[in-house]
PDB file of N, CA and C in Angstrom:
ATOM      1  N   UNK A   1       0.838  -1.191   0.000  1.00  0.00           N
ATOM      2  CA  UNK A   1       0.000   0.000   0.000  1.00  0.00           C
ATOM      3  C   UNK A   1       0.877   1.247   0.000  1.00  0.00           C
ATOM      4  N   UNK A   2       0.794   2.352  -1.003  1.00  0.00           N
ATOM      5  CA  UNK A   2       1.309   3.095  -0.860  1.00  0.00           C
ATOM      6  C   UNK A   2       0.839   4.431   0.442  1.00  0.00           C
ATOM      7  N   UNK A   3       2.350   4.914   0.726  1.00  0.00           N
ATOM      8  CA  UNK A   3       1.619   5.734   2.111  1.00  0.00           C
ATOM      9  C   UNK A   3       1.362   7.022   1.746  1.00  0.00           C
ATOM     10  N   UNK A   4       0.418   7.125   2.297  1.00  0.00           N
ATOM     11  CA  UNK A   4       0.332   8.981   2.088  1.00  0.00           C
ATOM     12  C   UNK A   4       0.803   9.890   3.010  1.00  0.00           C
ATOM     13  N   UNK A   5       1.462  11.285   1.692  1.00  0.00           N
ATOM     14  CA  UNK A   5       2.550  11.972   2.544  1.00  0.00           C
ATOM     15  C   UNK A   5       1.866  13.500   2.158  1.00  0.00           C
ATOM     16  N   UNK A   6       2.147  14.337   3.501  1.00  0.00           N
ATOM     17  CA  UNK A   6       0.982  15.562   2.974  1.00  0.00           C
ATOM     18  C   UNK A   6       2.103  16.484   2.629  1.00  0.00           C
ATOM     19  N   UNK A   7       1.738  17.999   2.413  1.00  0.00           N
ATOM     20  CA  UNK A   7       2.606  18.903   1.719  1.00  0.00           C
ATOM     21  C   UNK A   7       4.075  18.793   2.132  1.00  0.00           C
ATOM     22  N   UNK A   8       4.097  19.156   3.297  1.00  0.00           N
ATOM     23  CA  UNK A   8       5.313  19.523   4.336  1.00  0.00           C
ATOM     24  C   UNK A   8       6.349  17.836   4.215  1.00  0.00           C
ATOM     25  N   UNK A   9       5.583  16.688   4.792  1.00  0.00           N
ATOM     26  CA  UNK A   9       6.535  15.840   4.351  1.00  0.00           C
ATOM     27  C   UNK A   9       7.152  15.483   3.130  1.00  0.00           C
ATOM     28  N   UNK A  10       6.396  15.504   1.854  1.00  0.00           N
ATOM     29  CA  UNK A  10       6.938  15.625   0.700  1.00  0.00           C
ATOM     30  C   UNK A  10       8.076  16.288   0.552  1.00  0.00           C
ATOM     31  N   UNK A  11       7.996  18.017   1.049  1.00  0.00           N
ATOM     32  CA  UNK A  11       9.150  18.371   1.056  1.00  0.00           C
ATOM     33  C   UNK A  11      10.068  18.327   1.611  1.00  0.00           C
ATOM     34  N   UNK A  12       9.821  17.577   2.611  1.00  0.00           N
ATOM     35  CA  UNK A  12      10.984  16.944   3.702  1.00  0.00           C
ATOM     36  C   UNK A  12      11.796  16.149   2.874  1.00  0.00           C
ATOM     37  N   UNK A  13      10.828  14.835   2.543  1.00  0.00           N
ATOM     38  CA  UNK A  13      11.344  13.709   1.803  1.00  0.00           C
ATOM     39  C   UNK A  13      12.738  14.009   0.643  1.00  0.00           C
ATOM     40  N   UNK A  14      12.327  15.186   0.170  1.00  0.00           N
ATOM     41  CA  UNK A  14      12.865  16.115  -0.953  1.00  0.00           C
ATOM     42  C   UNK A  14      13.724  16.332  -1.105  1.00  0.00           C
ATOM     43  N   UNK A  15      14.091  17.095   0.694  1.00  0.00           N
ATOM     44  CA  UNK A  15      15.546  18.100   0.992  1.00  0.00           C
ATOM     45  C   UNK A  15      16.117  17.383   1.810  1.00  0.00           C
ATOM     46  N   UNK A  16      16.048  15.927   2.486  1.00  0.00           N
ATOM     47  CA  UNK A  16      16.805  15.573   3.506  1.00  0.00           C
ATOM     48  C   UNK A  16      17.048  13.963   2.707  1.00  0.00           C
ATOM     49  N   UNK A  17      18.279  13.359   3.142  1.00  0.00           N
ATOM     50  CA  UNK A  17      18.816  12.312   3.002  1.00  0.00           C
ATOM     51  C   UNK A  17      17.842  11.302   3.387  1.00  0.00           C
ATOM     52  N   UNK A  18      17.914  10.145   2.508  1.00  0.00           N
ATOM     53  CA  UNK A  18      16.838   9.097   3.090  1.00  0.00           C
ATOM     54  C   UNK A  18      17.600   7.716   2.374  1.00  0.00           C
ATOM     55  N   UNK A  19      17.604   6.510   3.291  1.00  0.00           N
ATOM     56  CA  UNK A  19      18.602   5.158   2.695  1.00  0.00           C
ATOM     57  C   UNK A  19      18.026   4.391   1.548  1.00  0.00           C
ATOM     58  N   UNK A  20      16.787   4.804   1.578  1.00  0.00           N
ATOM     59  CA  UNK A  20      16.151   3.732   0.138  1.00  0.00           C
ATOM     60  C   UNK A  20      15.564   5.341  -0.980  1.00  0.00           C
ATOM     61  N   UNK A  21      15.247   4.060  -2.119  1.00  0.00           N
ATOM     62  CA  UNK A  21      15.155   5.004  -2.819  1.00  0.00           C
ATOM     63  C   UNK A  21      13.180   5.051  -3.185  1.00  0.00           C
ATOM     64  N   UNK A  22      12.449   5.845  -3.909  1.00  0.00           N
ATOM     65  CA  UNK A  22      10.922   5.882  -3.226  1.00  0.00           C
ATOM     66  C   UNK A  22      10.866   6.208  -4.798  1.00  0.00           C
ATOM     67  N   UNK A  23       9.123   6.128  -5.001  1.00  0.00           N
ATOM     68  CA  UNK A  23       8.356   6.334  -6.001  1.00  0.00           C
ATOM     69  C   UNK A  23       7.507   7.331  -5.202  1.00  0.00           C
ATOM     70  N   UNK A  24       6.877   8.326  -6.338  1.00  0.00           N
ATOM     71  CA  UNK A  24       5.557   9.113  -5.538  1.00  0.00           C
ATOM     72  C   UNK A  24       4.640   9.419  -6.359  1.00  0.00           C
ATOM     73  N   UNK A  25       3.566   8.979  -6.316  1.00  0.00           N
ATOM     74  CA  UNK A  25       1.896   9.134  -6.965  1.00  0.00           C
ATOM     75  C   UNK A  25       1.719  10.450  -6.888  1.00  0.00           C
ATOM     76  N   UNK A  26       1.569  11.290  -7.659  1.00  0.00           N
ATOM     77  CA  UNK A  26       1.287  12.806  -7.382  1.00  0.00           C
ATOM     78  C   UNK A  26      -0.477  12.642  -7.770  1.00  0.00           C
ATOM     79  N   UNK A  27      -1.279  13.033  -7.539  1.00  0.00           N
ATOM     80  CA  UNK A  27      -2.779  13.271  -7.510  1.00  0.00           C
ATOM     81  C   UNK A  27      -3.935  13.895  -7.363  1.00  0.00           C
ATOM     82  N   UNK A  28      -5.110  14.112  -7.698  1.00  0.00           N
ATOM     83  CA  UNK A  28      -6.265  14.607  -6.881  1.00  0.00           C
ATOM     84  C   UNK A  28      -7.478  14.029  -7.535  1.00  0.00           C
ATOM     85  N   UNK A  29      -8.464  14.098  -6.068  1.00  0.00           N
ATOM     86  CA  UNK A  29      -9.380  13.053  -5.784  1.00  0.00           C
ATOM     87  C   UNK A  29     -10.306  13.677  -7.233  1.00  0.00           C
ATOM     88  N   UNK A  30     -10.614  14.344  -7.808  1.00  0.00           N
ATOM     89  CA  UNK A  30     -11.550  14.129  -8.768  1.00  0.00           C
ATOM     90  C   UNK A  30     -10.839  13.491 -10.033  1.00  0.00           C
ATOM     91  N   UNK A  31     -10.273  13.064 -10.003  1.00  0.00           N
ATOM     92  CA  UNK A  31      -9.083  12.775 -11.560  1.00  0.00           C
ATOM     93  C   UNK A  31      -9.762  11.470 -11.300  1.00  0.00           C
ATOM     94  N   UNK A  32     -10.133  10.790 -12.540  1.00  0.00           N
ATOM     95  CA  UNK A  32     -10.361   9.379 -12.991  1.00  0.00           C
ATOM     96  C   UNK A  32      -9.125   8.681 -13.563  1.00  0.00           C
ATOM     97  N   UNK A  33      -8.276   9.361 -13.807  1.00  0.00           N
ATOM     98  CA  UNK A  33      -6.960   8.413 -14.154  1.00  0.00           C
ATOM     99  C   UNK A  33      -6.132   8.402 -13.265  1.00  0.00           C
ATOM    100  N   UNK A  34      -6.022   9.167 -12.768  1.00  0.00           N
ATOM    101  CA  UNK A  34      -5.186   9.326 -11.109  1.00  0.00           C
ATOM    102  C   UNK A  34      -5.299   7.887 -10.316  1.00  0.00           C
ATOM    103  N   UNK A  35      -6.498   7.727 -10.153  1.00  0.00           N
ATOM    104  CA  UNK A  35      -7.458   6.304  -9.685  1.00  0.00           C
ATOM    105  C   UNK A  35      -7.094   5.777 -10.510  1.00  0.00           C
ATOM    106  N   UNK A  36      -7.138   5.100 -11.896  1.00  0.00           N
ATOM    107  CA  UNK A  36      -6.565   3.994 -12.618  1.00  0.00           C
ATOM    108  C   UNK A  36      -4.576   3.741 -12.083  1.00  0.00           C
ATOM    109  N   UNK A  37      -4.226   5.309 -12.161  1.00  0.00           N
ATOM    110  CA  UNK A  37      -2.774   4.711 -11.935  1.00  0.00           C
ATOM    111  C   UNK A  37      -2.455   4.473 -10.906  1.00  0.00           C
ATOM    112  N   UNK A  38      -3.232   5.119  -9.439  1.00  0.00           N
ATOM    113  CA  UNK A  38      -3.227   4.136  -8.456  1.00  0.00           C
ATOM    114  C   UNK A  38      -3.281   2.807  -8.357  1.00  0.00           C
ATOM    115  N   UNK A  39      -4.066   2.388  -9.143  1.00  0.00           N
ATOM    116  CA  UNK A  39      -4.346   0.817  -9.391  1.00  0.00           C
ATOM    117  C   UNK A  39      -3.182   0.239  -9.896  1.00  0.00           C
ATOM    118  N   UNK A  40      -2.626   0.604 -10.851  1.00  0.00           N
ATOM    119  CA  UNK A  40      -1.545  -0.083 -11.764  1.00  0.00           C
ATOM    120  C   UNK A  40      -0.345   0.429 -10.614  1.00  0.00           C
ATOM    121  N   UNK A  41      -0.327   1.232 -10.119  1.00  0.00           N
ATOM    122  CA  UNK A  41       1.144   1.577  -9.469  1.00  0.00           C
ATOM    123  C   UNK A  41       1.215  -0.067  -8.365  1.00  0.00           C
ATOM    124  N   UNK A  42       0.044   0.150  -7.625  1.00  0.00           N
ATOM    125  CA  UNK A  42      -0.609  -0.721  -6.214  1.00  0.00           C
ATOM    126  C   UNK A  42      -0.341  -2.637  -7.160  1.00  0.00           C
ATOM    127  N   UNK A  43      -0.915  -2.627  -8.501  1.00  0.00           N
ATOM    128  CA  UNK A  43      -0.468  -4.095  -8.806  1.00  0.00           C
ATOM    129  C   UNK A  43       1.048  -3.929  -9.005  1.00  0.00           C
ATOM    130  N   UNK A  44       1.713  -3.336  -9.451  1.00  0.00           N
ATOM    131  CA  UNK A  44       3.289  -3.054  -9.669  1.00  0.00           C
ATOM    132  C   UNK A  44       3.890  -3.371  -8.628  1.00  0.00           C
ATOM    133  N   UNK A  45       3.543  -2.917  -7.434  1.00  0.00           N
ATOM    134  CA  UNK A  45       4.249  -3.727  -6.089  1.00  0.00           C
ATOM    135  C   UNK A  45       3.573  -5.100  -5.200  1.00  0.00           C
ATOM    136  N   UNK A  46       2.743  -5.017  -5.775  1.00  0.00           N
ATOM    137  CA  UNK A  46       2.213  -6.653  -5.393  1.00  0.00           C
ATOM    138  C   UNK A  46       3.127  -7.592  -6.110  1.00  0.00           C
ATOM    139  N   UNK A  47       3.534  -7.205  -7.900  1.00  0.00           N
ATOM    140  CA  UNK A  47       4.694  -8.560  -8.334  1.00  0.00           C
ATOM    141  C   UNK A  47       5.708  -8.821  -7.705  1.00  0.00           C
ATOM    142  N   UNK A  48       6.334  -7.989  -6.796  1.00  0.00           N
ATOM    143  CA  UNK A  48       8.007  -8.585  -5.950  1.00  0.00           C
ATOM    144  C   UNK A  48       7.889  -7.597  -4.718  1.00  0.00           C
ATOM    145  N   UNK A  49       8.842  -7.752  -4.528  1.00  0.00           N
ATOM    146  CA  UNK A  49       9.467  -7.250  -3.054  1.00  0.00           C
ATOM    147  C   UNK A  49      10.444  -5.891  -3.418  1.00  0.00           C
ATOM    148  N   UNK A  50      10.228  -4.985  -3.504  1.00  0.00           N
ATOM    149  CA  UNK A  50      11.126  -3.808  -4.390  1.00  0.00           C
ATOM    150  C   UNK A  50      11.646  -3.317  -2.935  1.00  0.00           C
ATOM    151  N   UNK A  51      12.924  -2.822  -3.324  1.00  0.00           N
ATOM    152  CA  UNK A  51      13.626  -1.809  -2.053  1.00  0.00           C
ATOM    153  C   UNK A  51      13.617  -0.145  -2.516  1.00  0.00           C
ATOM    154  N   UNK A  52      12.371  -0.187  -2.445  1.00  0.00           N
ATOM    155  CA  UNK A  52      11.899   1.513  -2.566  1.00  0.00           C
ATOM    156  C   UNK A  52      10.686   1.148  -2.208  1.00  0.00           C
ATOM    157  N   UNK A  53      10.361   2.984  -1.276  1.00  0.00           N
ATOM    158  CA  UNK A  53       9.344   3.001  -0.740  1.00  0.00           C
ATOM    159  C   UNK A  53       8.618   3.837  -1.851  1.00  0.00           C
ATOM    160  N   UNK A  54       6.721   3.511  -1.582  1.00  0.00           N
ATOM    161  CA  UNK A  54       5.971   4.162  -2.476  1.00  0.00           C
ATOM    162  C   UNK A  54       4.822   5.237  -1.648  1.00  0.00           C
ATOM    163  N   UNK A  55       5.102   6.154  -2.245  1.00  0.00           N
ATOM    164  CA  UNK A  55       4.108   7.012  -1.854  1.00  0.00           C
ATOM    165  C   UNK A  55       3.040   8.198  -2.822  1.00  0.00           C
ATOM    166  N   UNK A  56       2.689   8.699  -1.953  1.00  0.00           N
ATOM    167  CA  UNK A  56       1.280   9.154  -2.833  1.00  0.00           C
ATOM    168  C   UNK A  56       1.074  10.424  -2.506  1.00  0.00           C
ATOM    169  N   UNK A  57       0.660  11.653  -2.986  1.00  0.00           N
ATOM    170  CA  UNK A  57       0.873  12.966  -2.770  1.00  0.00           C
ATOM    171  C   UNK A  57      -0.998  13.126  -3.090  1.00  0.00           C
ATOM    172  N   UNK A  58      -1.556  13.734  -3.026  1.00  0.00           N
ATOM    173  CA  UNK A  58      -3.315  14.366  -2.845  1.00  0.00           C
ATOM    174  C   UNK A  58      -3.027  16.121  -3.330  1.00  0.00           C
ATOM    175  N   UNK A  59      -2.776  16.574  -4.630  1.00  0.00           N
ATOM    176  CA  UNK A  59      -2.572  17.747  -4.735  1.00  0.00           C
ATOM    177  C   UNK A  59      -3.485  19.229  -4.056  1.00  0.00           C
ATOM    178  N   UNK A  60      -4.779  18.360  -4.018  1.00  0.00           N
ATOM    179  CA  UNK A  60      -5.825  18.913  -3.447  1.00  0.00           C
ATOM    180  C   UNK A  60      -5.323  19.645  -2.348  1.00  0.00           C
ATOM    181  N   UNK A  61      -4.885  18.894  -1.281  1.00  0.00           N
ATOM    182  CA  UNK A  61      -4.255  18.988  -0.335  1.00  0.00           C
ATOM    183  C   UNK A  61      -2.675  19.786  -0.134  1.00  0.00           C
ATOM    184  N   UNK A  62      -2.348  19.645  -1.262  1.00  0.00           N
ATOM    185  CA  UNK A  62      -1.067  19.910  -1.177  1.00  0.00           C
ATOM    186  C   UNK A  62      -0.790  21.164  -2.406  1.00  0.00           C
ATOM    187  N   UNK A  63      -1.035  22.199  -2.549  1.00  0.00           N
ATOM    188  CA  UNK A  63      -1.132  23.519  -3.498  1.00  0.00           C
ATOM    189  C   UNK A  63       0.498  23.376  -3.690  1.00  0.00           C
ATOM    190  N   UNK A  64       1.034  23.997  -2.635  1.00  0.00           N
ATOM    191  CA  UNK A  64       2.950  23.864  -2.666  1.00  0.00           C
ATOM    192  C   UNK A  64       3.716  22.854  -3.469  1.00  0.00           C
ATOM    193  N   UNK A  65       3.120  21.870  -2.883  1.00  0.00           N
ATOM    194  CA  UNK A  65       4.084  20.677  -4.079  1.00  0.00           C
ATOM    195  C   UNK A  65       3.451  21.070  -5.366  1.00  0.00           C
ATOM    196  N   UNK A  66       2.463  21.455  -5.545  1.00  0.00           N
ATOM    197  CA  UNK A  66       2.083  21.418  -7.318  1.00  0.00           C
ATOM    198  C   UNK A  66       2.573  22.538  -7.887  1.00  0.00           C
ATOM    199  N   UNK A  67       3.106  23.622  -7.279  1.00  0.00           N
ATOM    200  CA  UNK A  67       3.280  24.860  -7.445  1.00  0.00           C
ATOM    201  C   UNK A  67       5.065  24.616  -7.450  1.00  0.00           C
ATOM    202  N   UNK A  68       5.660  23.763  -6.515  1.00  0.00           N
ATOM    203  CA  UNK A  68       7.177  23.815  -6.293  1.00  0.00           C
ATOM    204  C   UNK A  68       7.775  22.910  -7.645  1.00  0.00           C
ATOM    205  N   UNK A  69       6.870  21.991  -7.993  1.00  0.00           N
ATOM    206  CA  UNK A  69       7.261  20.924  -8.834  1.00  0.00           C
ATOM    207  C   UNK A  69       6.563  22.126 -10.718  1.00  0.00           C
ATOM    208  N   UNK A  70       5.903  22.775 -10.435  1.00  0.00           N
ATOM    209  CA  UNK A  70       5.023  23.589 -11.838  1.00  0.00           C
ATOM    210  C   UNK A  70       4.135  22.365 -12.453  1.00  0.00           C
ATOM    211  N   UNK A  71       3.529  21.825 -12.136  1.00  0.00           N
ATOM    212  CA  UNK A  71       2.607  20.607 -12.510  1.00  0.00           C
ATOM    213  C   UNK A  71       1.445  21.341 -12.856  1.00  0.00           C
ATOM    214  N   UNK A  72       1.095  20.978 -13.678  1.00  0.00           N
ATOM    215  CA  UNK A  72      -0.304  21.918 -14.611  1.00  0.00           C
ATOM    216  C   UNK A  72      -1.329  20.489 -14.484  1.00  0.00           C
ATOM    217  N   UNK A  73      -0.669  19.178 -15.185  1.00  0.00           N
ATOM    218  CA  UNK A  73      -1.137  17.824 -14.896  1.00  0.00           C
ATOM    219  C   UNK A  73      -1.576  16.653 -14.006  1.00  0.00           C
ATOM    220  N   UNK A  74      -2.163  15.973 -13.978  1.00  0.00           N
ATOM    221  CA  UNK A  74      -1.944  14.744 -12.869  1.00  0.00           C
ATOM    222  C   UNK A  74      -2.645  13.669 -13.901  1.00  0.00           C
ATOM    223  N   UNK A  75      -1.997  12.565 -13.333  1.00  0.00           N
ATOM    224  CA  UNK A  75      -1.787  12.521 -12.799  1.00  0.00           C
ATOM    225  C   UNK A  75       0.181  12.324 -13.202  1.00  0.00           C
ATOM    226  N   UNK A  76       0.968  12.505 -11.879  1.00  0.00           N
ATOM    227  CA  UNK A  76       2.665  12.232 -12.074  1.00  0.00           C
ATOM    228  C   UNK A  76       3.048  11.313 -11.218  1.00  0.00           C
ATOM    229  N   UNK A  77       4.143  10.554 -11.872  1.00  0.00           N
ATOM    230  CA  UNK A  77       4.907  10.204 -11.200  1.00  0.00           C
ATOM    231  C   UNK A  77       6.428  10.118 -11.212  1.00  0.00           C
ATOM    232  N   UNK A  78       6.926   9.896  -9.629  1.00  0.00           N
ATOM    233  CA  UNK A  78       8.400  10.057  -9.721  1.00  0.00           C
ATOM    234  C   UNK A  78       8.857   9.548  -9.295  1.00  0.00           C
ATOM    235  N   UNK A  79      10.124   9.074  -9.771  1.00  0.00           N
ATOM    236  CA  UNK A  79      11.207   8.263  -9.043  1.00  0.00           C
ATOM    237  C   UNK A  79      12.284   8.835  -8.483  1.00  0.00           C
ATOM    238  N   UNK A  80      13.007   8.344  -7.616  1.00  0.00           N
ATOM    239  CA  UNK A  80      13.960   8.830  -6.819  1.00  0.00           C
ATOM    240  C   UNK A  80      15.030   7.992  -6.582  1.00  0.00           C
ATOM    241  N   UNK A  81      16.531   8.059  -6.703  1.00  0.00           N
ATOM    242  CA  UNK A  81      17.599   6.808  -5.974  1.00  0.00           C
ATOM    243  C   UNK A  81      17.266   7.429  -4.121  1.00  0.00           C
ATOM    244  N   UNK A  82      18.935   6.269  -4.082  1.00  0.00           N
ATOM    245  CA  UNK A  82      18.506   6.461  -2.399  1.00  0.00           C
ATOM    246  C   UNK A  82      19.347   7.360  -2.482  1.00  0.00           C
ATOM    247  N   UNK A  83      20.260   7.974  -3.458  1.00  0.00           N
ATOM    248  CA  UNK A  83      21.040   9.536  -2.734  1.00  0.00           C
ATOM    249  C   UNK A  83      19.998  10.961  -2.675  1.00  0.00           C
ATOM    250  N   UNK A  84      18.853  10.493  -2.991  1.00  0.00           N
ATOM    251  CA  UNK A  84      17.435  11.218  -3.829  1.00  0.00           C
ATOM    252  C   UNK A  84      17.591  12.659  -4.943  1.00  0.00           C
ATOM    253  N   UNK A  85      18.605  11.635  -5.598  1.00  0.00           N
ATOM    254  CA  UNK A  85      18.170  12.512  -7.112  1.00  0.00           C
ATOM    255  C   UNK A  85      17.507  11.551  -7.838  1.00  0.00           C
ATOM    256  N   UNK A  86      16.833  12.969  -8.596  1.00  0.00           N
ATOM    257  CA  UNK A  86      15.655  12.651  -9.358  1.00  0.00           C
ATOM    258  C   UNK A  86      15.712  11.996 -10.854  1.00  0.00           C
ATOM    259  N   UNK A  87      15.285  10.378 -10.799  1.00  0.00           N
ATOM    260  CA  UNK A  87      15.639   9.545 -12.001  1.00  0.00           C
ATOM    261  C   UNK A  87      14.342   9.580 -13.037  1.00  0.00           C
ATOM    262  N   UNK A  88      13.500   9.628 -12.590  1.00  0.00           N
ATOM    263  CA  UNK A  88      12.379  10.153 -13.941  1.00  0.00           C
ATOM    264  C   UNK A  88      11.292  10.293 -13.280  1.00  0.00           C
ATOM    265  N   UNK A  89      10.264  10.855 -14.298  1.00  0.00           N
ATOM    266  CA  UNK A  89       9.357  11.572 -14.480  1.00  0.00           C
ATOM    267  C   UNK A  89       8.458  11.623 -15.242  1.00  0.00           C
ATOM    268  N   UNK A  90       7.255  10.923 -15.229  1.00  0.00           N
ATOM    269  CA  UNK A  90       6.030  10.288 -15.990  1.00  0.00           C
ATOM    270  C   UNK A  90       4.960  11.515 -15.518  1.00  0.00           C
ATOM    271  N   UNK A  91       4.557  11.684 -17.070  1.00  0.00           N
ATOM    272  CA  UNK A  91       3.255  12.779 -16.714  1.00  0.00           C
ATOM    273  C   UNK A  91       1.913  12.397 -17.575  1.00  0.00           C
ATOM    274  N   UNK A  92       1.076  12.136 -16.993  1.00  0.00           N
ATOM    275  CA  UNK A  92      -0.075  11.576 -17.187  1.00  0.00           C
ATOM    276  C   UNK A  92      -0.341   9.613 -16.850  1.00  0.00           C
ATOM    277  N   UNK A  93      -1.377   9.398 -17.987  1.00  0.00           N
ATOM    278  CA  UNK A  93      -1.812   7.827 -17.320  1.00  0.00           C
ATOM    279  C   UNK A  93      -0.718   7.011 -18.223  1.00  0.00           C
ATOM    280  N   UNK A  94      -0.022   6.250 -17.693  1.00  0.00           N
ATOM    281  CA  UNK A  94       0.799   5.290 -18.600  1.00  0.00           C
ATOM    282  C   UNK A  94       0.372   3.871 -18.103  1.00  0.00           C
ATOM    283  N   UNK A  95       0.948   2.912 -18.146  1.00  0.00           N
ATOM    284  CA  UNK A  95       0.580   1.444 -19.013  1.00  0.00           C
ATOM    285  C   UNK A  95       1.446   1.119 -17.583  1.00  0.00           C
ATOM    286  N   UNK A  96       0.893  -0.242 -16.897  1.00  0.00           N
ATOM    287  CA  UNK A  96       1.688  -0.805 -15.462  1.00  0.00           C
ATOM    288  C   UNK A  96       3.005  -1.404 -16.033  1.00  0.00           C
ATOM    289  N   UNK A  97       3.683  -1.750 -17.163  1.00  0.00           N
ATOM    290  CA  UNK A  97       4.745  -1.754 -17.755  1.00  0.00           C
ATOM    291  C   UNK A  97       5.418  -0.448 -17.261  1.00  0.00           C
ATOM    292  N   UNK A  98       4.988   0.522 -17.654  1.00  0.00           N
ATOM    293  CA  UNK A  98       6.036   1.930 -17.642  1.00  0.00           C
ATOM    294  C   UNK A  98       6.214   2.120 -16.205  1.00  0.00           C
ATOM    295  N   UNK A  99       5.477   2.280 -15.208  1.00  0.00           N
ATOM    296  CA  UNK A  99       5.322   2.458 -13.866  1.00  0.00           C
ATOM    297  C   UNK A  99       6.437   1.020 -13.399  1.00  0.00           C
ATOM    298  N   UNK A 100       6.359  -0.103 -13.747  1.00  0.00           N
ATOM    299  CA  UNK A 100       7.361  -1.061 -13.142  1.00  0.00           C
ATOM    300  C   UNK A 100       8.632  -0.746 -13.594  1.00  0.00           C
ATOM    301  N   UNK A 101       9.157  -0.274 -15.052  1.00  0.00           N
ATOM    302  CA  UNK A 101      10.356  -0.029 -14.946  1.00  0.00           C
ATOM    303  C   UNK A 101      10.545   0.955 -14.615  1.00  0.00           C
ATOM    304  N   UNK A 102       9.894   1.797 -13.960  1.00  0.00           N
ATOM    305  CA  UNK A 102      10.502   3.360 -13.044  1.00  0.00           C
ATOM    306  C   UNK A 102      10.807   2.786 -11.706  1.00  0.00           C
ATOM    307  N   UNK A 103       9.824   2.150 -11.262  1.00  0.00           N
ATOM    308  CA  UNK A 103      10.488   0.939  -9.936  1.00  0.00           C
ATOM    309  C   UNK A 103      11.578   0.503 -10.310  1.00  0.00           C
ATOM    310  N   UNK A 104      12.284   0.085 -11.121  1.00  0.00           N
ATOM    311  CA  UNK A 104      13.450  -0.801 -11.169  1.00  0.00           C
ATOM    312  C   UNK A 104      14.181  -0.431 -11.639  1.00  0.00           C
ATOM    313  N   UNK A 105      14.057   0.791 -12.369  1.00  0.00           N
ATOM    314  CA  UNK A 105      14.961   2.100 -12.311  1.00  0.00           C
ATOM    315  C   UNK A 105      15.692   2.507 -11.342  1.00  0.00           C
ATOM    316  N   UNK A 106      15.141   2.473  -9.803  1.00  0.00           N
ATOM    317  CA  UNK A 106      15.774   2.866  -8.849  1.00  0.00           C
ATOM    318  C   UNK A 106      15.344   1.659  -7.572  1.00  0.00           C
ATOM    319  N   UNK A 107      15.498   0.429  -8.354  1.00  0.00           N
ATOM    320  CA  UNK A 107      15.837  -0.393  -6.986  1.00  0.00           C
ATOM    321  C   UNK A 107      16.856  -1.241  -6.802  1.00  0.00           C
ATOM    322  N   UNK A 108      17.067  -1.293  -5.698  1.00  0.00           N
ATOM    323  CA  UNK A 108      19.052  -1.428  -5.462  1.00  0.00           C
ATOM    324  C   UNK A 108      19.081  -3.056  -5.112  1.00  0.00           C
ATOM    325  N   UNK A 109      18.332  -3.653  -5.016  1.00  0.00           N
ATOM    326  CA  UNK A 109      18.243  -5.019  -4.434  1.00  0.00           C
ATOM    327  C   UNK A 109      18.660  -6.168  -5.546  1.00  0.00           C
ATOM    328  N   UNK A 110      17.892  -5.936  -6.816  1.00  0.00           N
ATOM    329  CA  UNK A 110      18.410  -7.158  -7.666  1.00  0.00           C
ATOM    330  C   UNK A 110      19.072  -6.663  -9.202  1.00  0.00           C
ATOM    331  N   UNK A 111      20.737  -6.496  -8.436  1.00  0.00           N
ATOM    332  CA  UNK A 111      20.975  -6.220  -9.858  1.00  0.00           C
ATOM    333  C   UNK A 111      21.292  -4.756 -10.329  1.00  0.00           C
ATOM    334  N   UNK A 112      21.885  -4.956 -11.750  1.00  0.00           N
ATOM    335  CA  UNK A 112      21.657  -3.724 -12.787  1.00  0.00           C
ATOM    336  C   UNK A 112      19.880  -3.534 -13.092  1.00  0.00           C
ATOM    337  N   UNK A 113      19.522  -2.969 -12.835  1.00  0.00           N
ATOM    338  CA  UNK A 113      17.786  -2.588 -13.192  1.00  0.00           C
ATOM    339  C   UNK A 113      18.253  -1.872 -15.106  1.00  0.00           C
ATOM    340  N   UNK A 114      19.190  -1.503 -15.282  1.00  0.00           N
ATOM    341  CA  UNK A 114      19.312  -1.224 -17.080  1.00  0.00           C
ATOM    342  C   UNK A 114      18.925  -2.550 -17.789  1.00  0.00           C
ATOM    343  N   UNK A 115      19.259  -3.501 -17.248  1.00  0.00           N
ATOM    344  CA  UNK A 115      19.100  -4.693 -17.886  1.00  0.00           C
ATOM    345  C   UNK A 115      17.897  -5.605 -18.137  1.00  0.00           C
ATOM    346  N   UNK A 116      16.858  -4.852 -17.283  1.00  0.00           N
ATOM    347  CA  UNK A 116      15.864  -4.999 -17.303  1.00  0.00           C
ATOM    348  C   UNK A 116      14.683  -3.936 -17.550  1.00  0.00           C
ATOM    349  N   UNK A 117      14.663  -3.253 -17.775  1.00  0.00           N
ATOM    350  CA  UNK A 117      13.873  -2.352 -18.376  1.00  0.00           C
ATOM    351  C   UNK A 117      13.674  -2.532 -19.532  1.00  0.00           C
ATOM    352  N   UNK A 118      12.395  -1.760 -19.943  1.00  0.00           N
ATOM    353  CA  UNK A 118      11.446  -2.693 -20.964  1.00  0.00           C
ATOM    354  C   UNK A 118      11.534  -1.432 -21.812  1.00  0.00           C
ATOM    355  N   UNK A 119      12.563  -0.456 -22.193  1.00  0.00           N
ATOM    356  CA  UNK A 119      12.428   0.648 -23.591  1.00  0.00           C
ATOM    357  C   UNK A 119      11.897   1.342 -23.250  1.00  0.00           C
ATOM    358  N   UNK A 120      11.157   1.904 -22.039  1.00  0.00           N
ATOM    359  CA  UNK A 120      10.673   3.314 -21.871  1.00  0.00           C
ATOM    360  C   UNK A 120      10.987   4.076 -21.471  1.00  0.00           C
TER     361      UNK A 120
END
């Protein structure tokens, strides 16, 4: 389950050192695809055991992050290593393919993740 993180921790998450590396659902509750890529993000970590944490942002809630990041869109998502620079950046609804290799883009547990990524 991904956790939900409100304005202020996001930007915590952001500016301070953290040992794993994370995904984040950017969102808001009236978006109908927002809700689909919740879904596909949520089966994406049901296939394995990934060493990144996932989380979920509610823009509704959160004006600052949409304003700090310039997001006009939702729904986004992002990946992060564990030194937390920023490894990509998906904007709008994509395919649970694209969302798994942004997971494995930045997970440190099995491997080169280049070697497995699927061309997107």
């Amino acid at each position: 389950m991904m956790q939900p993180l409100d304005e202020a921790a996001v930007l915590k998450r952001l500016h301070e050192p953290s040992p794993r590396a994370f995904f984040l659902l950017f969102y808001t509750n009236q978006c109908s695809q927002c809700k689909i890529a919740r879904a596909r993000v949520e089966r994406v970590m049901q296939k394995s055991k990934f060493e990144v944490d996932f989380f979920r942002c509610n823009l509704d809630e959160a004006p600052a992050v949409a304003e700090y990041f310039n997001m006009r869109s939702v729904p986004v998502c992002m990946t992060y290593n564990q030194k937390g620079e920023q490894q990509r950046v998906e904007y709008g609804l994509k395919s649970e393919a694209v969302y798994e290799s942004m997971v494995l883009g930045v997970n440190t547990q099995k491997g080169d993740p280049k070697s497995r990524l699927l061309g997107f």
